[in-house]
Protein backbone atom coordinates (compact mmCIF):
# COMPACT_ATOMS: atom_id res chain seq x y z
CA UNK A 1 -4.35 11.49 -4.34
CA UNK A 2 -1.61 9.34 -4.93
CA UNK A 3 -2.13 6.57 -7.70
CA UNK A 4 -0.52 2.99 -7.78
CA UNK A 5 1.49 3.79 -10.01
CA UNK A 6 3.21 6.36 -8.31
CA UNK A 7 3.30 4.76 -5.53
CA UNK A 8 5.39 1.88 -7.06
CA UNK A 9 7.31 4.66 -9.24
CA UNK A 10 8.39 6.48 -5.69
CA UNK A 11 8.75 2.94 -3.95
CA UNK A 12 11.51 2.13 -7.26
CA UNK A 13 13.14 4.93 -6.77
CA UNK A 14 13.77 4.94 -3.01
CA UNK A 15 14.69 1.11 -3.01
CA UNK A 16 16.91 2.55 -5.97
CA UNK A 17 18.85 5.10 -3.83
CA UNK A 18 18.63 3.69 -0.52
CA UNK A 19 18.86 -0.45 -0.57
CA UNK A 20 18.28 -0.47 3.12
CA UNK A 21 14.42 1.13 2.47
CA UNK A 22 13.35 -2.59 1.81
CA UNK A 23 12.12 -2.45 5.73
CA UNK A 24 10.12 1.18 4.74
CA UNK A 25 8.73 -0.83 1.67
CA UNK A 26 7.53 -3.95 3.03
CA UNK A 27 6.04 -1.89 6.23
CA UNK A 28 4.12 0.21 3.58
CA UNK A 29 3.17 -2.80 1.80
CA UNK A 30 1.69 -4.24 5.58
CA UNK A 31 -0.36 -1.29 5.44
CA UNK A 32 -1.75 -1.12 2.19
CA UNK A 33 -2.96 -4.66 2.44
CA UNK A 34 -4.20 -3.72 5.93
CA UNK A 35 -6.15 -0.79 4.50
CA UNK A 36 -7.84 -2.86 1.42
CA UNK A 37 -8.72 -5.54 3.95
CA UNK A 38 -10.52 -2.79 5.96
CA UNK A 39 -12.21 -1.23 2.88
CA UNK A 40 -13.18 -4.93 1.73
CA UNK A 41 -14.61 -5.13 5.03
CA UNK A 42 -16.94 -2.34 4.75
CA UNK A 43 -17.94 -2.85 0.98
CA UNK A 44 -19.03 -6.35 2.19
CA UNK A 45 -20.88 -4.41 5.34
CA UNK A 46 -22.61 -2.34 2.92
CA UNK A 47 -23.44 -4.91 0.50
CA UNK A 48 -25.04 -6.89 3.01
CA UNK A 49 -26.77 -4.36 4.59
């Protein structure tokens, strides 16, 4: 499983190498707030019962 901090380590180096990847890096950040919005969702679901 990939951690945060690799994620941001990988993210440095292809914004480093590529300076067009800013699109790729901002799509990936649109889905990694998508995802924790989903898995807030369900810990509230849970929670609540």
């Amino acid at each position: 499983m990939t951690t945060a901090l690799d994620a941001a380590r990988l993210l440095a180096s292809l914004l480093a190498t590529n300076p067009s990847a800013t699109a790729v890096i901002e799509e990936a950040r649109d889905d990694y707030d998508a995802a924790l919005r989903t898995v807030r969702g369900r810990m509230r679901a849970d929670l609540a019962g």
